[in-house]
N, C-alpha and C. Protein backbone atom coordinates (compact mmCIF):
# COMPACT_ATOMS: atom_id res chain seq x y z
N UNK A 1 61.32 -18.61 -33.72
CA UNK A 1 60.43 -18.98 -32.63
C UNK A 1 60.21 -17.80 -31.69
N UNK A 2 61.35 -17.17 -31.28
CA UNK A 2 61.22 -15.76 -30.37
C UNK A 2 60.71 -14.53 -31.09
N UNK A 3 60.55 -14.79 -31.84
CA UNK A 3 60.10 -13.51 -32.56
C UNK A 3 58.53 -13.47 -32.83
N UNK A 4 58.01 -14.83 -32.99
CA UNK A 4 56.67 -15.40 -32.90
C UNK A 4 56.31 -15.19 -31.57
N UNK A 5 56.78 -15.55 -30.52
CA UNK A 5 56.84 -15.03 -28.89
C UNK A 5 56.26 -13.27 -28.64
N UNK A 6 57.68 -12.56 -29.30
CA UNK A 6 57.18 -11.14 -29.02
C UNK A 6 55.92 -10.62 -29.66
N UNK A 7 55.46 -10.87 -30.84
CA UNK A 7 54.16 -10.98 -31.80
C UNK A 7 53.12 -10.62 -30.57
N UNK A 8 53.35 -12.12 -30.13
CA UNK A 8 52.46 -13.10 -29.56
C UNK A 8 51.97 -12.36 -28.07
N UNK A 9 53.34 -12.14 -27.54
CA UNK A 9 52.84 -10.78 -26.76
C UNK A 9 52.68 -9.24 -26.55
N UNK A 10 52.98 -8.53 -27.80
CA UNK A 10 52.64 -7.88 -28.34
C UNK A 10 51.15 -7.94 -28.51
N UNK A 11 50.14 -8.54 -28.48
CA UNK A 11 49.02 -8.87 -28.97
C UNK A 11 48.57 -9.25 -27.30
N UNK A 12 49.02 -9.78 -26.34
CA UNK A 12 48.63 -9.88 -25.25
C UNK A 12 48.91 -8.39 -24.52
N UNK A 13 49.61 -7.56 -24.94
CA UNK A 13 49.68 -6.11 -24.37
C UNK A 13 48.34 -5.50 -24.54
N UNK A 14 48.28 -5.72 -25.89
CA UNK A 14 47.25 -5.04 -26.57
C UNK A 14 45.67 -5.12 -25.93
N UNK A 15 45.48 -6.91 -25.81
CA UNK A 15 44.05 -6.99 -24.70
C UNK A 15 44.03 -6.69 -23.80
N UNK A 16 45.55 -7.15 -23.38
CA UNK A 16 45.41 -6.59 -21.59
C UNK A 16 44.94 -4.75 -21.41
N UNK A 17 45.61 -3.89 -22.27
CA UNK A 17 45.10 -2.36 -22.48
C UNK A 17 43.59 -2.36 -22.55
N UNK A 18 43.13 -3.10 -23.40
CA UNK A 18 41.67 -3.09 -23.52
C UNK A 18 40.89 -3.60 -22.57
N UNK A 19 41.35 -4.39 -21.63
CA UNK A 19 40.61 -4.89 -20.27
C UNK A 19 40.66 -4.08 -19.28
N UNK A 20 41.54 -3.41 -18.88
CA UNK A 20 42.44 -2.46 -18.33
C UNK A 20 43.14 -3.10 -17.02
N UNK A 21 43.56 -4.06 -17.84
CA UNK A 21 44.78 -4.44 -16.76
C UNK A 21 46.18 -3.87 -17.30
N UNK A 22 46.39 -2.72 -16.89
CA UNK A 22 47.90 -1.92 -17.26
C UNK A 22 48.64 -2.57 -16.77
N UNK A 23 48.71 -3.11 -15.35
CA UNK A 23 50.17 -4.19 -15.17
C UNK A 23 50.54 -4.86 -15.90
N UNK A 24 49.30 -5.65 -16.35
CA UNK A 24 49.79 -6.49 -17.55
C UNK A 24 50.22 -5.78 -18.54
N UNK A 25 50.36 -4.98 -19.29
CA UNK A 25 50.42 -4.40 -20.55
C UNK A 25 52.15 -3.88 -20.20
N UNK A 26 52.69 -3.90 -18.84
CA UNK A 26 53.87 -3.41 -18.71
C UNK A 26 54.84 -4.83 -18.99
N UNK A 27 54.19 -5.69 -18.28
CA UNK A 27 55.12 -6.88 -18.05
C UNK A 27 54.59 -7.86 -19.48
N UNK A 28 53.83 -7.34 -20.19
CA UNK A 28 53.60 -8.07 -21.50
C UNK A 28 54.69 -7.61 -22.88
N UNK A 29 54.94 -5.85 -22.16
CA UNK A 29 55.62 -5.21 -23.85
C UNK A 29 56.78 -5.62 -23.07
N UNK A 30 57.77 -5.75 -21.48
CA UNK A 30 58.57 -6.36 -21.25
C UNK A 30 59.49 -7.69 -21.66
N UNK A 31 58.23 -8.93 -21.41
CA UNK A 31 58.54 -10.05 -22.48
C UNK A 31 58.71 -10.22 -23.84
N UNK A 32 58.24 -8.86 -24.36
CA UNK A 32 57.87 -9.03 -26.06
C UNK A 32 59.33 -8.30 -26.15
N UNK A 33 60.12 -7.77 -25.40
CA UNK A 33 61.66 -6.91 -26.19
C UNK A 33 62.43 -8.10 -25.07
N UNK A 34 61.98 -9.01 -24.22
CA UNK A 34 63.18 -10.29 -23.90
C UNK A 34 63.15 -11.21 -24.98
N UNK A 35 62.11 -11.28 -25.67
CA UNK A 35 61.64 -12.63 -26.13
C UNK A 35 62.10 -12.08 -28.16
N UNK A 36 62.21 -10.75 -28.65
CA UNK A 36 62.95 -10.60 -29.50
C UNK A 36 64.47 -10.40 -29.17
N UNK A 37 64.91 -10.12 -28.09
CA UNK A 37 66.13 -9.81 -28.34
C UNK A 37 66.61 -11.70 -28.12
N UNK A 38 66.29 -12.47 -27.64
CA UNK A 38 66.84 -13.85 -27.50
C UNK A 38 66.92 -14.52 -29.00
N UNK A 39 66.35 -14.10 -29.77
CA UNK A 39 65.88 -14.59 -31.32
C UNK A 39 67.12 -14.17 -31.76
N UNK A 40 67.59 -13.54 -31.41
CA UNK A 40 69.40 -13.13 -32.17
C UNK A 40 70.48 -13.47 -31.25
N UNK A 41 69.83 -14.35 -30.44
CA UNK A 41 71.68 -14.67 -29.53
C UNK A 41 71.35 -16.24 -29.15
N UNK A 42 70.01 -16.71 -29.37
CA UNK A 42 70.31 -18.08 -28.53
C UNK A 42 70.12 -18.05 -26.77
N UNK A 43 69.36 -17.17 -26.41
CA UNK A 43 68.56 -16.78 -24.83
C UNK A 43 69.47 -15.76 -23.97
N UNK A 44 71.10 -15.48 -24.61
CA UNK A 44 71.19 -14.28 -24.19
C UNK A 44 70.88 -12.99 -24.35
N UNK A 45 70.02 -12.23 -23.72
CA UNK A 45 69.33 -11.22 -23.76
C UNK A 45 70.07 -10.02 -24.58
N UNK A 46 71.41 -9.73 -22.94
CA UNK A 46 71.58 -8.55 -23.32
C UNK A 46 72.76 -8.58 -25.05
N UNK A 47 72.89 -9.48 -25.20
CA UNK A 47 73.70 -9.75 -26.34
C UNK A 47 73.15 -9.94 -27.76
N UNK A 48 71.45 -10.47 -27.45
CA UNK A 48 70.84 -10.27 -28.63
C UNK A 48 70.52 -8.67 -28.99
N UNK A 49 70.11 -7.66 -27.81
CA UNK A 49 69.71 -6.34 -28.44
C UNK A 49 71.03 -5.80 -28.92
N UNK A 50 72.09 -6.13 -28.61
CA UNK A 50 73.18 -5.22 -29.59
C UNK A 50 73.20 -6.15 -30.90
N UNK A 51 73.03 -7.53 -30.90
CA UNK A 51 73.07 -7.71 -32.23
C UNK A 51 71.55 -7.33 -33.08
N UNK A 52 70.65 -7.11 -32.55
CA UNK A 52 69.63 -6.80 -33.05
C UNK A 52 69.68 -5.60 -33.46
N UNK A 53 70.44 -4.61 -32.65
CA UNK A 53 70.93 -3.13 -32.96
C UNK A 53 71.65 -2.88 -34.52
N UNK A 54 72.60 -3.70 -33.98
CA UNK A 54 73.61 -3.62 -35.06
C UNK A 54 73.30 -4.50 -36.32
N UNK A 55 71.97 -4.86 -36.41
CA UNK A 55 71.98 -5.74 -38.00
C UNK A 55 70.69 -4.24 -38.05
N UNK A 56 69.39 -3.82 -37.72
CA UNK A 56 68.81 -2.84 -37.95
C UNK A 56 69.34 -1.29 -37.97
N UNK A 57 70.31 -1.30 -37.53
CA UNK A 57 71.25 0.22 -38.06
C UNK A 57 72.52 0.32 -38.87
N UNK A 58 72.74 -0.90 -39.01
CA UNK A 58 74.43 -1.15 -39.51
C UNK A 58 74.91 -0.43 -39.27
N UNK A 59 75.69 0.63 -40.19
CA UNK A 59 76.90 1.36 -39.88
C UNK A 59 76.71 2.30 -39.17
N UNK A 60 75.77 2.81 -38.59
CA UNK A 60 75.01 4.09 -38.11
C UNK A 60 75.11 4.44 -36.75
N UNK A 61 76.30 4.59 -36.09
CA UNK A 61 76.72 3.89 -34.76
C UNK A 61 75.91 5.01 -34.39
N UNK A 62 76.07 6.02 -34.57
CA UNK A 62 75.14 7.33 -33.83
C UNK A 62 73.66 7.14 -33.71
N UNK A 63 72.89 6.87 -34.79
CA UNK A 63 71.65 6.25 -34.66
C UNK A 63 71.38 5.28 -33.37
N UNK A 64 72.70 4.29 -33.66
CA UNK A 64 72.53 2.78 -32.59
C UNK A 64 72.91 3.50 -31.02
N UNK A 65 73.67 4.14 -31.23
CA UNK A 65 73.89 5.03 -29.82
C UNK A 65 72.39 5.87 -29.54
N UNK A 66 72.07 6.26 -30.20
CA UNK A 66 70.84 7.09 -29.95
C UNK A 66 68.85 5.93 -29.68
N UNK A 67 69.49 4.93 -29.93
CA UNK A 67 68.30 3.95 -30.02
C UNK A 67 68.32 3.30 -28.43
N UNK A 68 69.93 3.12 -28.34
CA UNK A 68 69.94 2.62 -26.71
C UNK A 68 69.60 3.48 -26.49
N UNK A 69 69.78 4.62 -25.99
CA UNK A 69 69.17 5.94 -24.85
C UNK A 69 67.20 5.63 -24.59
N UNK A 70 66.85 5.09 -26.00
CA UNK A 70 65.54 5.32 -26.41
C UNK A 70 65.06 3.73 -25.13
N UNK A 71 65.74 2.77 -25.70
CA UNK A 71 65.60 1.41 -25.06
C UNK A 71 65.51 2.08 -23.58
N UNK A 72 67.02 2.47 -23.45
CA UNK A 72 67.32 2.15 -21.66
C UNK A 72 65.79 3.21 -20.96
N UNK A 73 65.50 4.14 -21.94
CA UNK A 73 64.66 5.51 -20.86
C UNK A 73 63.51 4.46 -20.74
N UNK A 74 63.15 3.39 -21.71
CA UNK A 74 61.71 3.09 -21.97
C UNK A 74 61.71 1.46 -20.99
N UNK A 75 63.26 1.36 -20.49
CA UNK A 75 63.37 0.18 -20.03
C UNK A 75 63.04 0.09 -18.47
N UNK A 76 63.72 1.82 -18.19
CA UNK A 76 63.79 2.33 -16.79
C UNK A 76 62.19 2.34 -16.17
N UNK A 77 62.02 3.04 -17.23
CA UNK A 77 60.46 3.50 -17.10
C UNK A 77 59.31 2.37 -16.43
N UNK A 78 59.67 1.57 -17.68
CA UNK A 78 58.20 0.06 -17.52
C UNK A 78 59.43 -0.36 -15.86
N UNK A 79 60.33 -0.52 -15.87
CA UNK A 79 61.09 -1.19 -14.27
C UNK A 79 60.28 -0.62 -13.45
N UNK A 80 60.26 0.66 -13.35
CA UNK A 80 59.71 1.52 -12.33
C UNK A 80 57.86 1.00 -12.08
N UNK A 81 57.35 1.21 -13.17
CA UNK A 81 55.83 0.76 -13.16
C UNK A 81 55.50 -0.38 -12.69
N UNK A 82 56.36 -1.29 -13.10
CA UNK A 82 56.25 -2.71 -12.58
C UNK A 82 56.63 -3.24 -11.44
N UNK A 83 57.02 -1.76 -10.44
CA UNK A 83 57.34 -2.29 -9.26
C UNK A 83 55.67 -2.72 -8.65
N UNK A 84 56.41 -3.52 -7.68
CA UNK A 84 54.47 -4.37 -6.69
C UNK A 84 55.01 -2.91 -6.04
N UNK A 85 53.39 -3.36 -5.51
CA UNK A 85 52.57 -1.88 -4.91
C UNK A 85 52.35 -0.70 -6.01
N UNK A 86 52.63 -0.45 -7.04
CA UNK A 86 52.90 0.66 -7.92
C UNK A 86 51.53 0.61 -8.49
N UNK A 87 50.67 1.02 -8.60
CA UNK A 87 49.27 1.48 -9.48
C UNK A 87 49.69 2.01 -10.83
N UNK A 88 49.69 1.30 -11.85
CA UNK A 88 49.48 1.98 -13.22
C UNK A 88 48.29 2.32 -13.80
N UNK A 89 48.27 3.58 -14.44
CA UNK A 89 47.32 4.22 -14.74
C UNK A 89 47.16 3.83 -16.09
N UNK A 90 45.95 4.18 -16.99
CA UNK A 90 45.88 3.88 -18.42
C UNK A 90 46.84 4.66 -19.14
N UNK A 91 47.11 5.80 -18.59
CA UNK A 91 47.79 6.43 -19.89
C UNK A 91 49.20 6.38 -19.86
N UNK A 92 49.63 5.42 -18.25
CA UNK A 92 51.35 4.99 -18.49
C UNK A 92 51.40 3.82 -19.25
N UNK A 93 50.44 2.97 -19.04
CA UNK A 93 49.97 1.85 -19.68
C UNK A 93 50.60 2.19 -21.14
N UNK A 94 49.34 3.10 -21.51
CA UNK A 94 49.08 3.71 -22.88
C UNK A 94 50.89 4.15 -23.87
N UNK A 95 51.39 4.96 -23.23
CA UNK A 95 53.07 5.21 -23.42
C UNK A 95 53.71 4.13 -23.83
N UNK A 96 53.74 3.22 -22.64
CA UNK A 96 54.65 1.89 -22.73
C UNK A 96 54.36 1.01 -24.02
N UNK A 97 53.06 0.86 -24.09
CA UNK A 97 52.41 0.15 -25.70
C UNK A 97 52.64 0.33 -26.34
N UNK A 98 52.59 1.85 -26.82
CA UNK A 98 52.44 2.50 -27.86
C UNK A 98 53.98 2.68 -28.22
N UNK A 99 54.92 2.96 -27.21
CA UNK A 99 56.38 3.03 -27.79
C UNK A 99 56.89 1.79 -28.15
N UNK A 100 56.33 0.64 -27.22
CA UNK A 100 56.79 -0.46 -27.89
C UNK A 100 56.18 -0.99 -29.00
N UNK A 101 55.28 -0.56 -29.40
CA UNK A 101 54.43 -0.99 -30.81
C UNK A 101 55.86 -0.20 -31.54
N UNK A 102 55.52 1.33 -31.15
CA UNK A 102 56.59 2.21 -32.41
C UNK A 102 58.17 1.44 -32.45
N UNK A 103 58.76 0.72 -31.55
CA UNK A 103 60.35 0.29 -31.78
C UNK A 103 59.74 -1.04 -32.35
N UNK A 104 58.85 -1.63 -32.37
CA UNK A 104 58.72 -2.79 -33.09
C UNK A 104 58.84 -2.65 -34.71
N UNK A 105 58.16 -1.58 -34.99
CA UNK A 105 57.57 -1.09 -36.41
C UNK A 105 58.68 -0.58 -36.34
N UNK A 106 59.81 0.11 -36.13
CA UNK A 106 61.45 0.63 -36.65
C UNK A 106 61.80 -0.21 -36.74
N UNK A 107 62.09 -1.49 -35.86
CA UNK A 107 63.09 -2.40 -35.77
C UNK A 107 62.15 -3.46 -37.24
N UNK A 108 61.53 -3.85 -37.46
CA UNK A 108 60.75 -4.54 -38.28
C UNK A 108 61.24 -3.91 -39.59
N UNK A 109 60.70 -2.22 -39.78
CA UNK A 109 60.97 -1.68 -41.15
C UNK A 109 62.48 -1.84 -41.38
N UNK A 110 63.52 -1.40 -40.29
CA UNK A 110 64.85 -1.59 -40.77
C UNK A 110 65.24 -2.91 -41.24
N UNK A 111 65.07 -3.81 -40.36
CA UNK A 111 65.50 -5.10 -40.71
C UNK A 111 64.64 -5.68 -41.94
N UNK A 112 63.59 -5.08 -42.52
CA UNK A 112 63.46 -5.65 -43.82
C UNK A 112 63.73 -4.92 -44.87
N UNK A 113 64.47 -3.46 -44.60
CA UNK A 113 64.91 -2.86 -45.71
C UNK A 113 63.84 -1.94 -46.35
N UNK A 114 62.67 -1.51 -45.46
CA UNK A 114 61.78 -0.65 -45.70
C UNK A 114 62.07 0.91 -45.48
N UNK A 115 63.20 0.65 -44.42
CA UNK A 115 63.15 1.75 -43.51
C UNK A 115 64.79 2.10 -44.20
N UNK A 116 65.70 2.36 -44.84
CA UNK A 116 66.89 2.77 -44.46
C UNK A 116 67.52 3.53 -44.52
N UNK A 117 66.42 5.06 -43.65
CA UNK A 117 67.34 6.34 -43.17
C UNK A 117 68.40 6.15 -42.88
């Protein structure tokens, strides 16, 4: 069901970019990495991305160490944009999408065994 969720807004990032409502597109790829990581814990968040970590990297603790850094910079980032009063521009917009499109498409290829650098 949560994983149909992140899709779902994943695809609402996407119009909102094309309308150019960038707020939206921050607080849309936001819900789309709450709304997959709950799909592996049952609505705890921070407990689904380590299990989500750890079934898409398995043994690869360095990789999984190196994927949080990737999460937390990209987590800090959209926090910051999404503060009220904050003006987002298209091309922070543009970043935030586009990296969360790219960890969707890693996390997707690993976990189906497309991907296993």
């Amino acid at each position: 069901r949560n994983l149909a969720e992140s899709l779902r807004m994943l695809n609402e990032a996407q119009t909102s970019f094309r309308i150019g409502d960038y707020k939206e597109v921050i607080a849309a790829c936001k819900a789309a990495f709450e709304s997959a990581s709950r799909a592996f814990s049952q609505g705890d968040a921070r407990r689904g991305f380590e299990l989500l970590r750890a079934k898409a990297f398995g043994e690869h603790e360095a990789k999984q160490r190196a994927f949080d850094k990737v999460l937390d910079a990209m987590a800090g980032y959209a926090h910051t944009l999404g503060q009220r009063g904050l003006r987002v521009s298209r091309g922070e917009a543009e970043l935030v999408l586009t990296s969360t499109l790219g960890v969707f498409s890693l996390l997707s290829r690993r976990l189906s065994k497309r991907d296993s650098g």
